[in-house]
Protein backbone atom coordinates (compact mmCIF):
# COMPACT_ATOMS: atom_id res chain seq x y z
CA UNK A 1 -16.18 4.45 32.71
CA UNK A 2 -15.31 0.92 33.22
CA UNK A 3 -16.43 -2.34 31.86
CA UNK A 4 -18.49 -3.19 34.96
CA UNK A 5 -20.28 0.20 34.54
CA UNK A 6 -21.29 0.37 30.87
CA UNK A 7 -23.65 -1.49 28.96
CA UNK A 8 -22.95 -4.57 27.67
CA UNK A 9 -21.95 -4.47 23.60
CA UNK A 10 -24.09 -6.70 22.02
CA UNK A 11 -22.59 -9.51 19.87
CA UNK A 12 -23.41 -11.98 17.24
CA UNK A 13 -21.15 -15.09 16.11
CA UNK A 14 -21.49 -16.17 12.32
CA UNK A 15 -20.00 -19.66 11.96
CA UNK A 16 -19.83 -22.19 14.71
CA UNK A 17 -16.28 -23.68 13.41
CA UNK A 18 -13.36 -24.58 15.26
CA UNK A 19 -11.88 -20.84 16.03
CA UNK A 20 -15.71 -19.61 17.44
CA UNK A 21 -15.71 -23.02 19.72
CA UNK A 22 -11.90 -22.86 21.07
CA UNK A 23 -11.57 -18.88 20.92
CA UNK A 24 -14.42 -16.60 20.37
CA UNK A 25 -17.08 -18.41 22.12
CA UNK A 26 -15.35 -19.00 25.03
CA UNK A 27 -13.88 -15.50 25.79
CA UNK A 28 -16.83 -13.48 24.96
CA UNK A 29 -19.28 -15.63 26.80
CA UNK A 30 -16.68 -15.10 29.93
CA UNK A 31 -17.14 -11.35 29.40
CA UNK A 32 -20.01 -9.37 31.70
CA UNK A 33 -19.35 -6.63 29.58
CA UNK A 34 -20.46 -8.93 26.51
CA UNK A 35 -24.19 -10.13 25.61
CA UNK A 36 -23.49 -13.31 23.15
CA UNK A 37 -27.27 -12.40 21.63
CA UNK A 38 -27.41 -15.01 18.74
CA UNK A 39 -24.87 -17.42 16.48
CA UNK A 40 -25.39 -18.79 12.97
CA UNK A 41 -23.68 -21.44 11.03
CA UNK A 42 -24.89 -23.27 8.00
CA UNK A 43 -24.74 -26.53 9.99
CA UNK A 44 -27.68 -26.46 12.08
CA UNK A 45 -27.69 -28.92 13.75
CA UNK A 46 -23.67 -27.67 14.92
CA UNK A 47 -25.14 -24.05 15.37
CA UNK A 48 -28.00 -25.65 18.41
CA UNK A 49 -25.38 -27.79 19.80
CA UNK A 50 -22.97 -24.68 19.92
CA UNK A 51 -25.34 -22.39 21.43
CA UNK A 52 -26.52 -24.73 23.72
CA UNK A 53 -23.19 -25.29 24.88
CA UNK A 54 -22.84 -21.70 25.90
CA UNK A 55 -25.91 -20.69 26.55
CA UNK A 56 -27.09 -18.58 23.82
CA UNK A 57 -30.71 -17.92 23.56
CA UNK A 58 -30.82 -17.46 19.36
CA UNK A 59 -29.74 -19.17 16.66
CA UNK A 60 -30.22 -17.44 13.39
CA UNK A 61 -29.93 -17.68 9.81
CA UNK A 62 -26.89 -15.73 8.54
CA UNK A 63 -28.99 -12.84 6.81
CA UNK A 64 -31.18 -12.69 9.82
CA UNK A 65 -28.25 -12.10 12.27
CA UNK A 66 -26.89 -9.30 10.13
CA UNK A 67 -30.16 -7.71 9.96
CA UNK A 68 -31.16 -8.18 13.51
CA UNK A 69 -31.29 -4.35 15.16
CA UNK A 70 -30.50 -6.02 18.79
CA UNK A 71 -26.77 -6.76 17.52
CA UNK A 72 -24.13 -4.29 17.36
CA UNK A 73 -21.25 -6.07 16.44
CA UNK A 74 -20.27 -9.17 14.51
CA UNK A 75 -17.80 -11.70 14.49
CA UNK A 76 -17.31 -13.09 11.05
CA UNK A 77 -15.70 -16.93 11.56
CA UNK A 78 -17.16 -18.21 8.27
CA UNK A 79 -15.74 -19.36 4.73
CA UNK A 80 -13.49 -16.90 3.55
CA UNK A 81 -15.23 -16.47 0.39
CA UNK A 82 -18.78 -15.17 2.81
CA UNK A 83 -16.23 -12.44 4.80
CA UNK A 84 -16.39 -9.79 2.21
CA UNK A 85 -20.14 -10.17 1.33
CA UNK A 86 -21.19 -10.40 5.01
CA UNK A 87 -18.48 -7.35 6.45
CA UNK A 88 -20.42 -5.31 3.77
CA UNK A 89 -23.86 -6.51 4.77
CA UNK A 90 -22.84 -5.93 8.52
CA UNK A 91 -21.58 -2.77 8.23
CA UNK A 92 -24.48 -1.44 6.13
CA UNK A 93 -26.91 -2.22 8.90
CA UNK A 94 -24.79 -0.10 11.35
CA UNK A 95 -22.74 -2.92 13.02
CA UNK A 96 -18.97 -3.44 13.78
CA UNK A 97 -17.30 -6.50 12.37
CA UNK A 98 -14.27 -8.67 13.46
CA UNK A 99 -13.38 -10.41 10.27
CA UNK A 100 -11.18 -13.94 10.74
CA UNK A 101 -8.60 -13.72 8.27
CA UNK A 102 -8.31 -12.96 5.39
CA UNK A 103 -10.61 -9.67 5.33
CA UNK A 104 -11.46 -10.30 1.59
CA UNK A 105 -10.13 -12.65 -1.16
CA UNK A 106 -8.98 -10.06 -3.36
CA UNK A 107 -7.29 -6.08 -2.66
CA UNK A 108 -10.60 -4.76 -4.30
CA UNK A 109 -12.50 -6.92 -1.84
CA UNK A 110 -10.52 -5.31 0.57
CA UNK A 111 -10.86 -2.03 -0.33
CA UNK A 112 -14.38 -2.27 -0.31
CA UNK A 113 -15.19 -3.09 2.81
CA UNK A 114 -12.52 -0.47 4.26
CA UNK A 115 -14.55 1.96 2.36
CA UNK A 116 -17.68 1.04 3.56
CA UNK A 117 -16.17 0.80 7.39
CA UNK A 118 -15.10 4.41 6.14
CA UNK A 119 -18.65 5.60 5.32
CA UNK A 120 -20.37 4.15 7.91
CA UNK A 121 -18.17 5.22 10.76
CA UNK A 122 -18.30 1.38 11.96
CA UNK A 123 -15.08 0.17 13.11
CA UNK A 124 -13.66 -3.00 11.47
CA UNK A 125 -11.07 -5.45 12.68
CA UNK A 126 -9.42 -7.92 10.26
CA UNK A 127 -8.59 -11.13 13.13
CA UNK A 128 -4.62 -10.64 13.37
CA UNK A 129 -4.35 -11.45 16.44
CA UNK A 130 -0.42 -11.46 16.58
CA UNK A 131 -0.33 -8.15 16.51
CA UNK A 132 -1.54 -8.17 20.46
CA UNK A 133 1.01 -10.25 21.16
CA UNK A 134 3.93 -9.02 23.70
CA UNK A 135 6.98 -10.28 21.76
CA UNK A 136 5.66 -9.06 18.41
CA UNK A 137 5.11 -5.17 19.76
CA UNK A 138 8.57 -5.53 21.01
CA UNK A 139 10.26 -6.70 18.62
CA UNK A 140 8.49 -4.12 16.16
CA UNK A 141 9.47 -1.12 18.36
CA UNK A 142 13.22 -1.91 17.86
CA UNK A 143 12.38 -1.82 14.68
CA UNK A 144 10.68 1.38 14.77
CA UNK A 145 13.49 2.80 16.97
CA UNK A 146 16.15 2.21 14.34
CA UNK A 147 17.59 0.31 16.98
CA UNK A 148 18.04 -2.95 14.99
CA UNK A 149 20.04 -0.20 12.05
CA UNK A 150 18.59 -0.50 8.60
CA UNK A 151 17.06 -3.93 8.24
CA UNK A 152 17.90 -5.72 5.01
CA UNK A 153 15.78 -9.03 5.84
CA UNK A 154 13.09 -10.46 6.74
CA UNK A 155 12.23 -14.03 7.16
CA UNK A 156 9.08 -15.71 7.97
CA UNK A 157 8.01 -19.34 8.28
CA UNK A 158 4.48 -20.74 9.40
CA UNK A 159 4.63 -24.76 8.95
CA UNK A 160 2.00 -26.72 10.01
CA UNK A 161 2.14 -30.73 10.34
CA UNK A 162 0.43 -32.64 7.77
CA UNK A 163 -2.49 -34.21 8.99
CA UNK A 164 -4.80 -37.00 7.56
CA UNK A 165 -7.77 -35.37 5.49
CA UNK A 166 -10.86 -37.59 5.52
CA UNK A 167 -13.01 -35.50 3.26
CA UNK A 168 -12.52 -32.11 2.02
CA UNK A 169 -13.79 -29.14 3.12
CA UNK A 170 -14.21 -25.83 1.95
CA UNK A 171 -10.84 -24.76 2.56
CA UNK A 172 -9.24 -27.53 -0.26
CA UNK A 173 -11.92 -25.76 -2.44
CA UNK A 174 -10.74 -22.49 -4.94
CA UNK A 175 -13.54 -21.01 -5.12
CA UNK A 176 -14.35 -20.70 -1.28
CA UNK A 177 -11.18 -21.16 -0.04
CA UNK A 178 -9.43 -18.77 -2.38
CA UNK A 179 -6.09 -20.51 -2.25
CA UNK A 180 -4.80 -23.12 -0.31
CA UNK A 181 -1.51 -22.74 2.17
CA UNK A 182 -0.78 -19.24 0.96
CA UNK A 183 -4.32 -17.85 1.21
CA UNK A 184 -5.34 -19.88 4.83
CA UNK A 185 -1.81 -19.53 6.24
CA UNK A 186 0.06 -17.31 4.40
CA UNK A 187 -2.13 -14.36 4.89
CA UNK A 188 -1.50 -14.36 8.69
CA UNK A 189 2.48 -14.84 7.92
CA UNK A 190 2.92 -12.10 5.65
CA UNK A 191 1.11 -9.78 8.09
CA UNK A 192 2.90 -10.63 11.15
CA UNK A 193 6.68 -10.42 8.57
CA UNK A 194 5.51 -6.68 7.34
CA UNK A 195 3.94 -5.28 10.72
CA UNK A 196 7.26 -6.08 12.28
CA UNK A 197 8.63 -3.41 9.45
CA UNK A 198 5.83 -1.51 9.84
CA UNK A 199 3.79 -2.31 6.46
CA UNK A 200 6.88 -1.11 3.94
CA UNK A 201 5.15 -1.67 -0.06
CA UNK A 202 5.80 -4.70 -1.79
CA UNK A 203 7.57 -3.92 -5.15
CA UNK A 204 8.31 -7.49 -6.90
CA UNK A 205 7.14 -10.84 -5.95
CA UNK A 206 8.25 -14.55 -6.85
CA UNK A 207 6.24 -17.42 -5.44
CA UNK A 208 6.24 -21.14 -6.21
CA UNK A 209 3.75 -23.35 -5.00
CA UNK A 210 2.92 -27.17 -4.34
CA UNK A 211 -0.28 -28.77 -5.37
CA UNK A 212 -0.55 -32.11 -3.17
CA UNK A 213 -3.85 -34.18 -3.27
CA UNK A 214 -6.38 -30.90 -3.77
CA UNK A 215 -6.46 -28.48 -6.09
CA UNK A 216 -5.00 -25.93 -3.90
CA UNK A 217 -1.63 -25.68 -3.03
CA UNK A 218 -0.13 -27.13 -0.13
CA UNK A 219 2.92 -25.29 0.33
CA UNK A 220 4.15 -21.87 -1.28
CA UNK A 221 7.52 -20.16 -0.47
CA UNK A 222 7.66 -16.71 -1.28
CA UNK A 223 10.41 -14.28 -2.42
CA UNK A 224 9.54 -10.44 -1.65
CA UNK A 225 11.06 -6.76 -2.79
CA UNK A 226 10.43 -4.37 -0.42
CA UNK A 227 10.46 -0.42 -1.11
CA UNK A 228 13.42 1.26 1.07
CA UNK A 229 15.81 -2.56 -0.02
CA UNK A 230 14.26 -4.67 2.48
CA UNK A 231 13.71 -8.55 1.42
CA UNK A 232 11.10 -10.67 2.62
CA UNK A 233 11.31 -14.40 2.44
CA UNK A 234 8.37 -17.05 3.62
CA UNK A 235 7.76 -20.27 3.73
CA UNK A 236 4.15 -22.09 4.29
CA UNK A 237 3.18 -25.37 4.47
CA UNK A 238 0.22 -27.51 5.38
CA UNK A 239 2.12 -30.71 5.14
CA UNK A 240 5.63 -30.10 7.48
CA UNK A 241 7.68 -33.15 8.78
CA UNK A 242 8.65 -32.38 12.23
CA UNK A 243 7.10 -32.98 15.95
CA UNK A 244 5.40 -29.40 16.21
CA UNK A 245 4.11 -26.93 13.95
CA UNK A 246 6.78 -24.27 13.40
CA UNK A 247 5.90 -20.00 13.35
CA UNK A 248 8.68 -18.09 13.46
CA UNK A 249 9.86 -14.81 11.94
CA UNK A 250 13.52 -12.96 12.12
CA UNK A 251 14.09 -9.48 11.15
CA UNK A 252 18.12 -8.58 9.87
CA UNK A 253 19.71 -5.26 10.28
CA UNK A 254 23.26 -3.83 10.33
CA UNK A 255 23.21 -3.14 13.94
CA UNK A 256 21.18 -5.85 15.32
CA UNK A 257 18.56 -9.03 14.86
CA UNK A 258 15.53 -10.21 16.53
CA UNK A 259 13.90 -12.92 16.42
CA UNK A 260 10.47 -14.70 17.80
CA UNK A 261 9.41 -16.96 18.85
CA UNK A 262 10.95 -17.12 21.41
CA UNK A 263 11.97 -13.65 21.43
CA UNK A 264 15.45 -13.10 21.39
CA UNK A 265 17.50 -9.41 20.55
CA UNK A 266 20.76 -8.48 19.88
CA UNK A 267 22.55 -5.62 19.02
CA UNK A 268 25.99 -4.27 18.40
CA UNK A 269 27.35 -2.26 21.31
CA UNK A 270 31.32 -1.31 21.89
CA UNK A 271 31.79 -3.37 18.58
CA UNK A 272 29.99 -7.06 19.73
CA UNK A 273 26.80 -8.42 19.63
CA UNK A 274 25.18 -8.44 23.24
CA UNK A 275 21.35 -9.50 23.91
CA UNK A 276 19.52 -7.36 24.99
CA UNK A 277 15.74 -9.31 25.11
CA UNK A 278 13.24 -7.49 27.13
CA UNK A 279 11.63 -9.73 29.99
CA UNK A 280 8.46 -10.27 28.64
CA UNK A 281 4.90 -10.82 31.08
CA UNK A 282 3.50 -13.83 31.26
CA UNK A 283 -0.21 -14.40 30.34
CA UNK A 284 -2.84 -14.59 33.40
CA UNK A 285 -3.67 -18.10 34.84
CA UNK A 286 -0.66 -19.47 32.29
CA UNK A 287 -2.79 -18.72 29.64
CA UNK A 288 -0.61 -19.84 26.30
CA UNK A 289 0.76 -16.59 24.19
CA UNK A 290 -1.73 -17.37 21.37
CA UNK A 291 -4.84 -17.51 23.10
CA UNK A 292 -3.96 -14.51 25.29
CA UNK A 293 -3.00 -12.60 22.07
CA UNK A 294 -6.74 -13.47 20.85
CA UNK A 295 -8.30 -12.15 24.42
CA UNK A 296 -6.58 -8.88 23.70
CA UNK A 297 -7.74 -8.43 20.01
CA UNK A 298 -11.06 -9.02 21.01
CA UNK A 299 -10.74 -6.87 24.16
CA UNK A 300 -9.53 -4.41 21.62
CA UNK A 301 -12.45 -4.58 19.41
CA UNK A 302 -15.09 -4.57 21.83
CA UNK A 303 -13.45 -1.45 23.63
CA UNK A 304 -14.04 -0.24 20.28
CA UNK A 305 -17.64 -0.65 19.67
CA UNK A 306 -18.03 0.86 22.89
CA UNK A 307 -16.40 4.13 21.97
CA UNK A 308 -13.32 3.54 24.38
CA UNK A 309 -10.44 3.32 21.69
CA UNK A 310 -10.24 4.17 18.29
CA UNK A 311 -9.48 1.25 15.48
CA UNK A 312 -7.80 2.35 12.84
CA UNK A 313 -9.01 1.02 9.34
CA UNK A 314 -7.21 -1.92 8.02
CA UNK A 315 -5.87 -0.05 4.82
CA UNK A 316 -2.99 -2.17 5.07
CA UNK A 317 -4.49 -5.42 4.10
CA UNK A 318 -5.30 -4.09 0.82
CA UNK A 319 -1.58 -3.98 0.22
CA UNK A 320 -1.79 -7.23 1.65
CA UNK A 321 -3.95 -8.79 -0.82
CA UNK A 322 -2.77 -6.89 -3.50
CA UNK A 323 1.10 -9.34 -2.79
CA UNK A 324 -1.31 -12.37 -2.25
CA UNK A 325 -2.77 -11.65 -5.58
CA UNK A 326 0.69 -11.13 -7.37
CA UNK A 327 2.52 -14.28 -5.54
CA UNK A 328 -0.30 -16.68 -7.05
CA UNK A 329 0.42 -14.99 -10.25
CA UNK A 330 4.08 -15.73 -10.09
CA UNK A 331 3.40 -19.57 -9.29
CA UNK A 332 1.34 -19.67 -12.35
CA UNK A 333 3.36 -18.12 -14.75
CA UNK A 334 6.74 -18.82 -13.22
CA UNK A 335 8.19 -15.44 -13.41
CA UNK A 336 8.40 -12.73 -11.16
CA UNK A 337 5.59 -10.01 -10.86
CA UNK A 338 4.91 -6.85 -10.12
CA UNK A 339 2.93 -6.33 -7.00
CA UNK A 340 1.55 -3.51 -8.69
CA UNK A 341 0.33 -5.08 -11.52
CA UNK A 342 2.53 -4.14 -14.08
């Protein structure tokens, strides 16, 4: 059955921020295989002015969107502290969820709300949307294909330019932010750094951090053991000098290194390193890589609330948080930690 054939999946939007206005919005209102039934922000004011914009006929209260029986899936764009609370409330009800990053603030978090996806036989997708794109499933599957040898590094950097604050928001605030750089940034960093190895456990940790004019931090650089002798280093910053932001990750092994972006592979063959980069497609209508990266996650998860693929449960972002939780550790105590705890 194809898109044009089947029903549309019907969709709710919770929070009317800057991600639902430049990427959700606008590729599931292009979809005729979507029904954009209602949106809710606690702005609203924003919320009308949003819907209006795209022309959705309800705007809702949060509770009332995750209760309303029309609505089979959910997009969760709100305050990270609301996406555990409101991926639990969702999935009770019998809806999917799409969860913007990071699924919960804590590994127990986390592992709730797998466990309830688990019991309810709801699919849900935690928003990491570089996993969709093209130079990051390459690079992984010379990875995967030992082709790289046995990788010994890992190196990761997500800097974004400091910008003037006016006021603060909810992301310079602990409690609803639930970290600063590392937590908002960091979380997406360390994901794309371990998917490349395919999710290897974290053994030790040592983080330091920067506290700037909040009381979160605005930089962290992070020192990772990984099981099998892998190490992962990041750095993250909300305040880099330079004339772009900066993502990039590079994976070391003793027969080859890859890079991204852009992507670039090499390997040793008759005793020298020669590239050997797959050509990679480019996006429809010149679409940039991140945005089309976003239009196939969500592809993804709406295929998946209509029974066409299968989503596997994020398990792996209970790892995840489980290093987030032990890096912050490490900056406040100065040592290194156990990711396990101990």
């Amino acid at each position: 059955m194809t898109k044009g054939e089947r029903d549309a999946v019907r969709v709710g939007v919770l929070g009317t921020g800057a991600i639902s206005q430049v990427v959700h919005l606008p590729i599931l209102t292009e979809r005729k295989d979507v029904d954009v039934v209602a949106v809710s922000d606690q702005d609203d004011h924003k919320a009308v002015t949003i819907a209006h914009r795209f022309g959705i006929p309800d705007v809702l209260t949060d509770e009332a969107l995750l209760s309303d029986d029309r609505i089979q899936a959910v997009f969760l764009c709100t305050p990270n502290f609301l996406h555990e609370r409101q991926a639990l409330a969702a999935l009770e009800t019998g809806k999917h969820a799409l969860v913007e990053r990071p699924l919960a603030l804590t590994a127990d978090g986390a592992r709730a709300v797998v466990e309830a996806a688990r019991s309810s036989g709801r699919s849900v997708v935690a928003g990491m949307s570089h996993r969709f794109r093209p130079d990051v499933a390459a690079l992984r599957s010379f990875v995967a294909g030992g082709e790289l040898g046995a990788i010994h590094s890992v190196r990761g950097a997500w800097l974004n330019r400091g910008l003037p604050i006016a006021r603060s928001t909810w992301r310079q605030k602990p409690a609803e932010a639930g970290g600063g750089a590392l937590m908002d940034i960091g979380v997406q960093a360390l994901d794309l750094c371990l998917f490349l190895l395919g999710h290897p456990r974290a053994l030790r940790v040592k983080c330091s951090t920067h506290i700037g004019d909040f009381e979160v931090e605005d930089a962290a650089t992070l020192m990772v053991d990984l099981e099998g002798g892998a190490a992962l280093t990041l750095d993250v910053s909300w305040g880099y000098f330079g004339g772009d932001d900066r993502h990039h990750a590079r994976v070391l092994g003793t027969e080859g290194s890859g890079s991204l972006p852009p992507l670039e592979i090499f390997k040793q063959l008759g005793g020298r390193p020669l590239e050997v980069t797959p050509r990679q497609p480019s996006p429809r209508g010149g679409e940039n890589p991140y945005m089309n990266a976003y239009r196939r996650e969500i592809d993804h998860f709406i295929r998946a609330v209509a029974g066409e693929v299968d989503a596997p449960l994020p398990e792996e972002q209970v790892a995840l948080m489980e290093l987030v939780e032990a890096a912050y550790r490490s900056a406040r105590d100065g040592v290194e930690v156990a990711v396990d705890g101990s």
